[in-house]
N, C-alpha and C. Protein backbone atom coordinates (compact mmCIF):
# COMPACT_ATOMS: atom_id res chain seq x y z
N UNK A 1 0.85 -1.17 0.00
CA UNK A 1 0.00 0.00 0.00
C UNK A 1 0.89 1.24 0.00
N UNK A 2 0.78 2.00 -0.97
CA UNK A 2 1.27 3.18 -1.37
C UNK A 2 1.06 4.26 0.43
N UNK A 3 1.90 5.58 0.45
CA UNK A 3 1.64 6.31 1.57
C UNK A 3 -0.05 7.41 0.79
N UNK A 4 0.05 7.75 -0.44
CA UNK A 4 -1.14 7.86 -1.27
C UNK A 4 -2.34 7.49 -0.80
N UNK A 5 -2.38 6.09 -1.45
CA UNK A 5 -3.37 5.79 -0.63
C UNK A 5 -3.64 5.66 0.63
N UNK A 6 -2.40 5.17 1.61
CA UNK A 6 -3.29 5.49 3.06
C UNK A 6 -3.80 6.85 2.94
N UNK A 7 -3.58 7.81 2.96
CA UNK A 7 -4.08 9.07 3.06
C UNK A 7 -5.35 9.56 2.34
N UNK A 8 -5.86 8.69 1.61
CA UNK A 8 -6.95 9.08 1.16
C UNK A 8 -8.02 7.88 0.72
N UNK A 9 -9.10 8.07 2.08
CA UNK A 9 -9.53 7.26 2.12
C UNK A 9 -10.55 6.69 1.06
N UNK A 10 -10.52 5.23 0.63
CA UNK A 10 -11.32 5.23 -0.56
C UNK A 10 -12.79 5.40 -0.50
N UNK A 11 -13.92 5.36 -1.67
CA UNK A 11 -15.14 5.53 -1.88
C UNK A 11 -15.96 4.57 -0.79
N UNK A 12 -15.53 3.41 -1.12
CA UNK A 12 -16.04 2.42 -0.34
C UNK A 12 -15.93 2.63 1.04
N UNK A 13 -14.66 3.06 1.83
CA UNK A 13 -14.70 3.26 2.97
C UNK A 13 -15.69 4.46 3.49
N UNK A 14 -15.57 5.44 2.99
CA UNK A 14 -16.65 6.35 2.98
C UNK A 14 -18.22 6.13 2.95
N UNK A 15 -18.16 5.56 2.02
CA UNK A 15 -19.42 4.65 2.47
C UNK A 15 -19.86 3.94 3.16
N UNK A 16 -18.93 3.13 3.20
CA UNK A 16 -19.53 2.33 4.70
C UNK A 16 -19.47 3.06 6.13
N UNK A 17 -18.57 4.17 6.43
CA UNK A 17 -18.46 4.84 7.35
C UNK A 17 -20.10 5.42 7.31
N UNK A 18 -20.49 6.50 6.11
CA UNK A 18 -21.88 6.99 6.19
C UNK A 18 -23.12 5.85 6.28
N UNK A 19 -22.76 5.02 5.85
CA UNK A 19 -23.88 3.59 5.74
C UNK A 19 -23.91 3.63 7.74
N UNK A 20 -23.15 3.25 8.06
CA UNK A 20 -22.85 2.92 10.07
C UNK A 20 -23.38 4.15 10.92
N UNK A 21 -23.33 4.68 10.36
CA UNK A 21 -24.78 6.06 11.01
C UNK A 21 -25.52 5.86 10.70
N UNK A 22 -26.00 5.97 9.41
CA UNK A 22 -27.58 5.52 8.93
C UNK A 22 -27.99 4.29 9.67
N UNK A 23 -27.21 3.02 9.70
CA UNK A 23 -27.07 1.49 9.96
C UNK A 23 -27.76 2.21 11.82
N UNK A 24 -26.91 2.68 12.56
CA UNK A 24 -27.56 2.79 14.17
C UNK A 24 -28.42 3.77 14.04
N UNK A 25 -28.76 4.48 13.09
CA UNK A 25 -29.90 6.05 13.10
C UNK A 25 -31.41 4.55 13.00
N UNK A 26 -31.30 4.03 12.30
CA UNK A 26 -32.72 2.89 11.48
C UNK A 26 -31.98 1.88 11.42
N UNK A 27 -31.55 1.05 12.51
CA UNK A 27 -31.53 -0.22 12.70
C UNK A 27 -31.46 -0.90 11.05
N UNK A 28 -30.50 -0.43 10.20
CA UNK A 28 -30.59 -1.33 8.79
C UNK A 28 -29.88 -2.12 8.92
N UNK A 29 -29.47 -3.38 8.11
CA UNK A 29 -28.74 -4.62 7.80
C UNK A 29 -27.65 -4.68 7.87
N UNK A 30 -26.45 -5.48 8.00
CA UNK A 30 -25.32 -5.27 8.20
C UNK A 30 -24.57 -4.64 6.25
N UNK A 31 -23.84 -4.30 6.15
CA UNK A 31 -23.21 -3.66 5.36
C UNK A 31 -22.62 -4.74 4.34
N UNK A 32 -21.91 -5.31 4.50
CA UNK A 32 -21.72 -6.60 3.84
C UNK A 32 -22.68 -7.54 3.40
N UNK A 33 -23.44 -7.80 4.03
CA UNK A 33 -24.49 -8.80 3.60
C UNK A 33 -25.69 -7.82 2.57
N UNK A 34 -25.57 -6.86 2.78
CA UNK A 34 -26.59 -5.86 1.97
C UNK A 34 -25.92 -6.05 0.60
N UNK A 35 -24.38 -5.56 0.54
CA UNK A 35 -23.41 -5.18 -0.76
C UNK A 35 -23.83 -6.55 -1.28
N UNK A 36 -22.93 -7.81 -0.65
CA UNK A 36 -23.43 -9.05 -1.14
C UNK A 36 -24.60 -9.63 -1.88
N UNK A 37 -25.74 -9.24 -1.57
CA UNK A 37 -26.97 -9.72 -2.11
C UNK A 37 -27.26 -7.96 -3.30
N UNK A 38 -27.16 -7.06 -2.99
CA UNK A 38 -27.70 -5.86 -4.25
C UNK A 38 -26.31 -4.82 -4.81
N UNK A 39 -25.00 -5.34 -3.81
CA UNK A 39 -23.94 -4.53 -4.75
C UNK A 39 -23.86 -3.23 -4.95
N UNK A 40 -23.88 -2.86 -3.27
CA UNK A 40 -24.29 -1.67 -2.94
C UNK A 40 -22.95 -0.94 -3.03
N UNK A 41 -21.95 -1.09 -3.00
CA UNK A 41 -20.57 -0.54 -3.31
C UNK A 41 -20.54 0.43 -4.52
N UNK A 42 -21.03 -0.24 -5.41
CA UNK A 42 -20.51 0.60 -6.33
C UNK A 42 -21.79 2.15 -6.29
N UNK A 43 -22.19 2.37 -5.33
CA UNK A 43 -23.17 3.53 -4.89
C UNK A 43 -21.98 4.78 -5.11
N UNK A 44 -21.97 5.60 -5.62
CA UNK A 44 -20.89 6.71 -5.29
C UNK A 44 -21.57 7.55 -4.20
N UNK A 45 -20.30 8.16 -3.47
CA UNK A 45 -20.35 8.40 -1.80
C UNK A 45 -21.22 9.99 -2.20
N UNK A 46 -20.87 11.04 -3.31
CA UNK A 46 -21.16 11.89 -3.50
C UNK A 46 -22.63 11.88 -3.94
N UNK A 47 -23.67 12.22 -2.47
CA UNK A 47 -25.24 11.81 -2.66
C UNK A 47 -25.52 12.61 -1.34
N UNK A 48 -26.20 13.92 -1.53
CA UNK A 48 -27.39 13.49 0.17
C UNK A 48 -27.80 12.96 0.71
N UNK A 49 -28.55 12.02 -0.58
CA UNK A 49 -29.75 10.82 0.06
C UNK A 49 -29.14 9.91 -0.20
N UNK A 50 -28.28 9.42 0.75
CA UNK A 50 -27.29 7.87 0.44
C UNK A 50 -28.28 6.71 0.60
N UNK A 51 -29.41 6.83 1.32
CA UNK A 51 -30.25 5.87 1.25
C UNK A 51 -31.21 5.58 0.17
N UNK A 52 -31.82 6.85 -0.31
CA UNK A 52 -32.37 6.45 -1.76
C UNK A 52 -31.69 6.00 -2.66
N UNK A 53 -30.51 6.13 -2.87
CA UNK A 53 -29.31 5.30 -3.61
C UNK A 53 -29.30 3.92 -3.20
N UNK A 54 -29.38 3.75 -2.46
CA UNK A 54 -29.08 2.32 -1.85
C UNK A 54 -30.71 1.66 -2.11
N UNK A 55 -31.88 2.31 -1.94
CA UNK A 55 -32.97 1.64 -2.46
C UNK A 55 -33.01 1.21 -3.73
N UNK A 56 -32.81 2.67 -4.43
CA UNK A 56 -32.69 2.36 -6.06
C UNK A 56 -31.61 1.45 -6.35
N UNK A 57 -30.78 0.88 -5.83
CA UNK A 57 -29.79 -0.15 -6.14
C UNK A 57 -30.82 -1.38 -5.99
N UNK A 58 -31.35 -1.47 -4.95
CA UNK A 58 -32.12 -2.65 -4.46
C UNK A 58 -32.90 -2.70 -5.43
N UNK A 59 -33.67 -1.64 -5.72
CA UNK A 59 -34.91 -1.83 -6.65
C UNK A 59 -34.41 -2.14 -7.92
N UNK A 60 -33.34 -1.89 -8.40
CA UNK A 60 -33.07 -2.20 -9.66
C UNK A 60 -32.37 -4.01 -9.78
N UNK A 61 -31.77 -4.60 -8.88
CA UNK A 61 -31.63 -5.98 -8.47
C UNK A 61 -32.78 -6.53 -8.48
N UNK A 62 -34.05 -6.28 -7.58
CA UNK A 62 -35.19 -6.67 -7.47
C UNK A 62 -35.69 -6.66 -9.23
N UNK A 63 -35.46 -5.50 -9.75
CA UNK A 63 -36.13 -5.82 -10.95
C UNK A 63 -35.85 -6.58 -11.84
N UNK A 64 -34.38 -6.71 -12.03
CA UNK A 64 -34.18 -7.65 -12.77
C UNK A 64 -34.45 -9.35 -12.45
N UNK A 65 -34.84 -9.60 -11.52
CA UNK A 65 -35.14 -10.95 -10.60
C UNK A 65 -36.79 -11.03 -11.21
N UNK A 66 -37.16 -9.70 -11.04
CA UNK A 66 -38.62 -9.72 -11.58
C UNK A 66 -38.87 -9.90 -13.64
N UNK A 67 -38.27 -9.44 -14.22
CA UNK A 67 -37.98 -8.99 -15.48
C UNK A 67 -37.64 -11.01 -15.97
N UNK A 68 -36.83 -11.66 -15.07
CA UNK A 68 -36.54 -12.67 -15.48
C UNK A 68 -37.28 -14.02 -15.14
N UNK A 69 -38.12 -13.50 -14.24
CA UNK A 69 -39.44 -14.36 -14.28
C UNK A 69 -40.53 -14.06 -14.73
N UNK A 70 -40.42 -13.24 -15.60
CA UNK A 70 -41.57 -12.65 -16.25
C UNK A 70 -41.13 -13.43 -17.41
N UNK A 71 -40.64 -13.27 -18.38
CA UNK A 71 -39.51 -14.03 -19.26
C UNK A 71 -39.94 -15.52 -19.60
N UNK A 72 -39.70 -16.18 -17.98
CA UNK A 72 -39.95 -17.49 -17.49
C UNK A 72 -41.68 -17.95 -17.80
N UNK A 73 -42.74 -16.82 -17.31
CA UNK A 73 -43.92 -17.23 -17.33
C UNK A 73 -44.73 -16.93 -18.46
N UNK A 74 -43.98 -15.66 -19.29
CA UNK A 74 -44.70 -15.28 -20.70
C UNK A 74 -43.26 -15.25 -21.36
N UNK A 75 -43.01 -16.77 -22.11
CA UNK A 75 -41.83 -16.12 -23.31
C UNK A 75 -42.62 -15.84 -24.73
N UNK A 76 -43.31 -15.12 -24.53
CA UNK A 76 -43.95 -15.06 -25.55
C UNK A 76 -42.75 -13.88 -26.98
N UNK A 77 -42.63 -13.37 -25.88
CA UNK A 77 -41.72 -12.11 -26.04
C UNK A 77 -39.97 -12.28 -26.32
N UNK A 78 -39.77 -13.31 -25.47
CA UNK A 78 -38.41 -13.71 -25.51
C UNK A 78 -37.38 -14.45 -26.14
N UNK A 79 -35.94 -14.36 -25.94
CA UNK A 79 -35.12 -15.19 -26.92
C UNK A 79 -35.28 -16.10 -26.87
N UNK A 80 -35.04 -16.79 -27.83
CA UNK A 80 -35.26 -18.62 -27.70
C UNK A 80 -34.54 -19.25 -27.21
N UNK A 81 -33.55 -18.88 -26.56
CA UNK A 81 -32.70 -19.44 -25.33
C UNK A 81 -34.04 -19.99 -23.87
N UNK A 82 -35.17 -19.01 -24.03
CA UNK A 82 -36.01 -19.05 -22.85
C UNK A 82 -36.87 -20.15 -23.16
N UNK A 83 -36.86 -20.49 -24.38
CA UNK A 83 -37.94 -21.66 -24.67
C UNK A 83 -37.18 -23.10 -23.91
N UNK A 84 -36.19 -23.15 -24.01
CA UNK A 84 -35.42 -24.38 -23.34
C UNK A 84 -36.05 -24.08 -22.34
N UNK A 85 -35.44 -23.20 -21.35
CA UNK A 85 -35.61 -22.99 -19.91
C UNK A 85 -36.97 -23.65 -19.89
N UNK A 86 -38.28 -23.19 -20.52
CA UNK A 86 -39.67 -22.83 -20.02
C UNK A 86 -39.87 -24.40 -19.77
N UNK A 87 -39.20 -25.30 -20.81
CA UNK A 87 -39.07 -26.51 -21.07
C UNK A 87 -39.13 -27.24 -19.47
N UNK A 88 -38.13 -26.59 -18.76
CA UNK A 88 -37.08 -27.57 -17.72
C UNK A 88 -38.68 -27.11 -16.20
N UNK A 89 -39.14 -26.39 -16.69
CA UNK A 89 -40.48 -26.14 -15.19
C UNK A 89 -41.65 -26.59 -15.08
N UNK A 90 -42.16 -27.25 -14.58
CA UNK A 90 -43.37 -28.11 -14.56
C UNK A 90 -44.28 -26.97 -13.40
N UNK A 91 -45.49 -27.25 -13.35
CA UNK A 91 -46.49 -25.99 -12.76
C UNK A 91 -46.55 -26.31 -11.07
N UNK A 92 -45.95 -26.30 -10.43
CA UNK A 92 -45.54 -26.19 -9.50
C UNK A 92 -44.31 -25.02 -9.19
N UNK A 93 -43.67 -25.20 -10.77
CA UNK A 93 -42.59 -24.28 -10.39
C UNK A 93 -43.30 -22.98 -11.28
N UNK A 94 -44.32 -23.14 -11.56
CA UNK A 94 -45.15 -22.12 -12.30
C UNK A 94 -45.69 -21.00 -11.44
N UNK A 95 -46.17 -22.30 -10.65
CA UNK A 95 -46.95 -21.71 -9.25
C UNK A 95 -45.99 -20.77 -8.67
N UNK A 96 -44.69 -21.25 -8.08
CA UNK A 96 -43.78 -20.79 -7.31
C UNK A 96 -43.21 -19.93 -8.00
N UNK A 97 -43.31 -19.55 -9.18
CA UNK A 97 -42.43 -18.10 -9.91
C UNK A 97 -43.86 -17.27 -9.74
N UNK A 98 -44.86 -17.70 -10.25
CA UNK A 98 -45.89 -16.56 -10.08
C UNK A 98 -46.21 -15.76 -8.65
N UNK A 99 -46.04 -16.63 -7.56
CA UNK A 99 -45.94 -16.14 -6.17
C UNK A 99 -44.80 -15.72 -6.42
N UNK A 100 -43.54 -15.33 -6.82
CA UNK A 100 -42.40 -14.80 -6.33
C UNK A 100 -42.39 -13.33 -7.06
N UNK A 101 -43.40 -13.58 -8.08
CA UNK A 101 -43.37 -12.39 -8.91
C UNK A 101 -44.34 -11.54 -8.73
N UNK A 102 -45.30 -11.75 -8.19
CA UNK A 102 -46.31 -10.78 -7.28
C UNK A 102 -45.59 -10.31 -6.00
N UNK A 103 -45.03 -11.30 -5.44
CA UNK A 103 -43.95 -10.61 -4.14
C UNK A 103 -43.16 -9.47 -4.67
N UNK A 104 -42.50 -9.61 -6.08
CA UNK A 104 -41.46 -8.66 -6.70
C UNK A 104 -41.64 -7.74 -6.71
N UNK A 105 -43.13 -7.68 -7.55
CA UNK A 105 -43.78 -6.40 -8.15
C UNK A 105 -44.62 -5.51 -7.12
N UNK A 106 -44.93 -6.16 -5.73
CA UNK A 106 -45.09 -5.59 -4.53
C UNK A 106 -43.81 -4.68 -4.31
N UNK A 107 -42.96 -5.26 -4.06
CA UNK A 107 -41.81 -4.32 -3.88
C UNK A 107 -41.18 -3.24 -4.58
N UNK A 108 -41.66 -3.63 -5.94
CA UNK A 108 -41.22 -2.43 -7.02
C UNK A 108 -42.46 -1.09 -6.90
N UNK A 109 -43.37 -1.45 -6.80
CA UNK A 109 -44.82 -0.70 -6.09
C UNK A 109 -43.97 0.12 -5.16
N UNK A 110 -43.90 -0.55 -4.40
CA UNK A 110 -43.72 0.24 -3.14
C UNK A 110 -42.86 1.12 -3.39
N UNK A 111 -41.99 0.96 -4.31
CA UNK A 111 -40.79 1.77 -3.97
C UNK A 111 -41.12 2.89 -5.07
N UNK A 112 -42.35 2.52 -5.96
CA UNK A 112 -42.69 4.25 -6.57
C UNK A 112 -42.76 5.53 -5.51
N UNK A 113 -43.67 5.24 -4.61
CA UNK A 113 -43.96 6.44 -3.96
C UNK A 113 -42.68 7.36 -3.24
N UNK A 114 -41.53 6.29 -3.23
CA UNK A 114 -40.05 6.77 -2.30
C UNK A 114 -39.58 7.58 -3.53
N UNK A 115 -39.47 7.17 -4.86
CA UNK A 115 -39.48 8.00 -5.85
C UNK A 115 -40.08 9.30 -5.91
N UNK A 116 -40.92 9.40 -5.78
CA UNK A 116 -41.86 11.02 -5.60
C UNK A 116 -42.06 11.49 -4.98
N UNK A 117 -41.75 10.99 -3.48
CA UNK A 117 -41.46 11.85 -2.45
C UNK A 117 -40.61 11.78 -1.81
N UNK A 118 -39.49 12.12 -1.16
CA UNK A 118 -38.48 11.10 -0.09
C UNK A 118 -38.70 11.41 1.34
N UNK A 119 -38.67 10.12 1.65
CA UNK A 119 -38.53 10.30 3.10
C UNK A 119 -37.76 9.38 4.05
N UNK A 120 -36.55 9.59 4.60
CA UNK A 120 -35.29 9.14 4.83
C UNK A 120 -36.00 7.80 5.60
N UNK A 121 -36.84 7.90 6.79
CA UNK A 121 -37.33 6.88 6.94
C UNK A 121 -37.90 5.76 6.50
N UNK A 122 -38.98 6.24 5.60
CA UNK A 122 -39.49 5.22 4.59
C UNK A 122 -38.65 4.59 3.95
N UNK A 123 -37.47 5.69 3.17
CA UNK A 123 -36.47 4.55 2.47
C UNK A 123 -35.70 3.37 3.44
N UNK A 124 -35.33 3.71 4.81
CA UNK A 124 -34.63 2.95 5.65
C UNK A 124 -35.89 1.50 5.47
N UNK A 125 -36.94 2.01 5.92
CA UNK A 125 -38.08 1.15 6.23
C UNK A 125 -38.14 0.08 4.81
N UNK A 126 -37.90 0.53 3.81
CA UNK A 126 -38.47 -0.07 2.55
C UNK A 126 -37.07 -0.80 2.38
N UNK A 127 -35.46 -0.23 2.86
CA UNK A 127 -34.57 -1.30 2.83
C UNK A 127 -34.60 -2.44 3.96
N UNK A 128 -34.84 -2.30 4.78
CA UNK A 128 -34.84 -2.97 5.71
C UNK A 128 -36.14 -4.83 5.17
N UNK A 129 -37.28 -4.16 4.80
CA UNK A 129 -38.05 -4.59 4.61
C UNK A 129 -37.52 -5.90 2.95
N UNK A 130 -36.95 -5.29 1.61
CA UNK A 130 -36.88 -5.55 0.91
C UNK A 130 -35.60 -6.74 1.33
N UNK A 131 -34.83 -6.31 2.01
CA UNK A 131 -33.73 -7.16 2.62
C UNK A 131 -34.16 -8.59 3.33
N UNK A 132 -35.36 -8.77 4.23
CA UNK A 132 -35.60 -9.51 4.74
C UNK A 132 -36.48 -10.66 3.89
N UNK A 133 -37.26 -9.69 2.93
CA UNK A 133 -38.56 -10.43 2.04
C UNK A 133 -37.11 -10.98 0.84
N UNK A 134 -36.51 -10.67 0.54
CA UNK A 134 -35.28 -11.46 -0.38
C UNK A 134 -35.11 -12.66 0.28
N UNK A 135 -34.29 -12.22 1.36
CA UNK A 135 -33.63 -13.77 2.06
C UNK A 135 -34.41 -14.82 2.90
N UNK A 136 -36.16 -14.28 2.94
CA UNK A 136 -36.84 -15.46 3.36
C UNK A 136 -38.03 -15.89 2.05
N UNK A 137 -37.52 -14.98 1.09
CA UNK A 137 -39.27 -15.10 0.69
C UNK A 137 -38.29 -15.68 -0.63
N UNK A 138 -37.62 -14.41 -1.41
CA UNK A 138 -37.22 -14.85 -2.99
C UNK A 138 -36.28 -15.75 -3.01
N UNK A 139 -35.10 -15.21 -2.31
CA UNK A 139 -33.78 -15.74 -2.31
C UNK A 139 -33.33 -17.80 -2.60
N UNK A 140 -34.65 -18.49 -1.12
CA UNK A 140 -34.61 -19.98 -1.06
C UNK A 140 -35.23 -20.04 -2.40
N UNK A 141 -36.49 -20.10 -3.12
CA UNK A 141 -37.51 -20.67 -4.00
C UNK A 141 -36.47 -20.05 -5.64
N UNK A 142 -35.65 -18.79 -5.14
CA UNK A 142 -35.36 -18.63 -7.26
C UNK A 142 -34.14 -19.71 -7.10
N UNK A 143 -33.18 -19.55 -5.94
CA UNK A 143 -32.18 -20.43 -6.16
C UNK A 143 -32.56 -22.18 -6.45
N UNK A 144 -33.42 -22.55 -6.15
CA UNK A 144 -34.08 -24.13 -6.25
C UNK A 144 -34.16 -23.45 -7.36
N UNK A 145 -34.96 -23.08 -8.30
CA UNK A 145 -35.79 -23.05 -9.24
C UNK A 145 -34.70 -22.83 -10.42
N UNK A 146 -33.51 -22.02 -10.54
CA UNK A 146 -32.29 -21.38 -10.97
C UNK A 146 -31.55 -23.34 -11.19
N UNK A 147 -31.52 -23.70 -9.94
CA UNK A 147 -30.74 -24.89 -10.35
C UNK A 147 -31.08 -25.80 -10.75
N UNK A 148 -32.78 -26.13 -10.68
CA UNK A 148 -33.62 -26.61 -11.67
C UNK A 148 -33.26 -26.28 -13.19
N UNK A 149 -33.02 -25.30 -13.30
CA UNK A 149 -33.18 -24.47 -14.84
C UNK A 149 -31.91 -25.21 -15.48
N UNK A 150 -30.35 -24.60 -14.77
CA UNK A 150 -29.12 -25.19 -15.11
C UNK A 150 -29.14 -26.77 -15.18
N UNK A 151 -29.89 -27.77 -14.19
CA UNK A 151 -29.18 -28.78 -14.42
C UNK A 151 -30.64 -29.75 -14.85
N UNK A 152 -31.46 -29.58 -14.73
CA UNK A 152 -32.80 -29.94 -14.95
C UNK A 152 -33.52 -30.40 -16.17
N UNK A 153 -33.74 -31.65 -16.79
CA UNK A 153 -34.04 -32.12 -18.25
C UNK A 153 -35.03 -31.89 -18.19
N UNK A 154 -35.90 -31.39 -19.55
CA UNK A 154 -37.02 -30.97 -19.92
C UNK A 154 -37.94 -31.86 -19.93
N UNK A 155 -38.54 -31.50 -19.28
CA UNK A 155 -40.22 -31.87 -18.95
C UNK A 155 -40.88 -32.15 -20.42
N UNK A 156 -41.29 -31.48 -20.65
CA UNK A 156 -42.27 -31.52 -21.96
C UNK A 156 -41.65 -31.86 -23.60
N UNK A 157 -40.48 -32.42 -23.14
CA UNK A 157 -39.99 -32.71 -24.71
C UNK A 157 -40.95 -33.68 -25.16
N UNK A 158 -41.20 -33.63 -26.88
CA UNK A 158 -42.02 -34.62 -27.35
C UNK A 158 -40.82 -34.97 -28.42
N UNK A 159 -40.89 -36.14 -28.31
CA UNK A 159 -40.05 -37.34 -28.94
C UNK A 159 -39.93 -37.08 -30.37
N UNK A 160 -39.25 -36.09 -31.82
CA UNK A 160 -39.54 -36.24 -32.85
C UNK A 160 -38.84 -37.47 -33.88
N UNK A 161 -39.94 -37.84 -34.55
CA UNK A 161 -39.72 -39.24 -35.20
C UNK A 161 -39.31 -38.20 -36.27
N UNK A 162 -38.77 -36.90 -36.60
CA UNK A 162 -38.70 -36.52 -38.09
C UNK A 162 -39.27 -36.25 -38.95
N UNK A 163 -40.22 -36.24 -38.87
CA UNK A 163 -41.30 -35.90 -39.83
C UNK A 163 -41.71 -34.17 -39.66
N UNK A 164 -42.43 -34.15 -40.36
CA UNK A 164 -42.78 -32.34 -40.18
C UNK A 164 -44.18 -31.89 -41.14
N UNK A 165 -44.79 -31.61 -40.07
CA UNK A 165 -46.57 -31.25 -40.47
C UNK A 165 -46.39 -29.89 -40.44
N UNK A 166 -46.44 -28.97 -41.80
CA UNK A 166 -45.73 -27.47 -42.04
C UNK A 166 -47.48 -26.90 -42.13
């Protein structure tokens, strides 16, 4: 380590220093396990509202979790990479993406109104909240369902003898 850098402390540290006030001001999540699951680091420190930053990080993780089970339940729309996938889920796991995706889109809801108005609490409240509904609600059911997808032989293949009815 350069004498440079000791002397100037990096982004990240800064952040987590302002995160550890906020963290004892509203009881939020530990700092690591937050970055870990939505990759809250790369937040730049230069913000008032370091917490609406840190929502909109969440919310934008959340969406893409949502965006890709949407994908999953209507490929109507999608690359044909998704037709395999749709292949590998039987309606149980239909069931279980559609409950995960009403949970999602609850959360993306919610987090309009922090958009149009702010309020330092609510955002604490809405991280706190989105943090917990991940690691009990989404987090167990996409990872089953994720390793279903990767290692999981398709359900609904129909056997072609070759032929072709155009």
């Amino acid at each position: 380590m350069t004498k440079e850098s000791e002397e100037i402390p990096s982004n990240l540290e800064e952040l987590k220093k302002e995160y550890k006030t906020l963290q004892s001001q509203f009881s939020l999540p530990d700092f690591t396990q937050l970055n870990q699951q939505f990759d809250i680091e790369e937040i730049s420190i230069e913000t008032q509202f370091l917490l609406r930053k840190i929502r909109r990080t969440i919310t934008e993780k959340l969406n893409g979790y949502l965006r890709f089970i949407e994908l999953l339940l209507n490929p109507s729309s999608a690359p044909m990479f998704f037709f395999n996938l749709v292949k590998k889920i039987d309606s149980n796991d239909k069931e279980t993406l559609s409950k995960l995706y009403e949970t999602l889109g609850n959360l993306e809801t919610k987090a309009i109104p922090l958009d149009i108005d702010y309020n330092e609490k609510q955002e604490a409240e809405y991280i706190i909240n989105s943090q917990q509904t991940f690691n009990n609600e989404i987090k167990p059911q996409l990872l089953e369902i994720s390793k279903k997808l990767m290692n999981g032989k398709s359900n609904n293949v129909k056997p072609n003898n070759g032929s072709y009815f155009g």
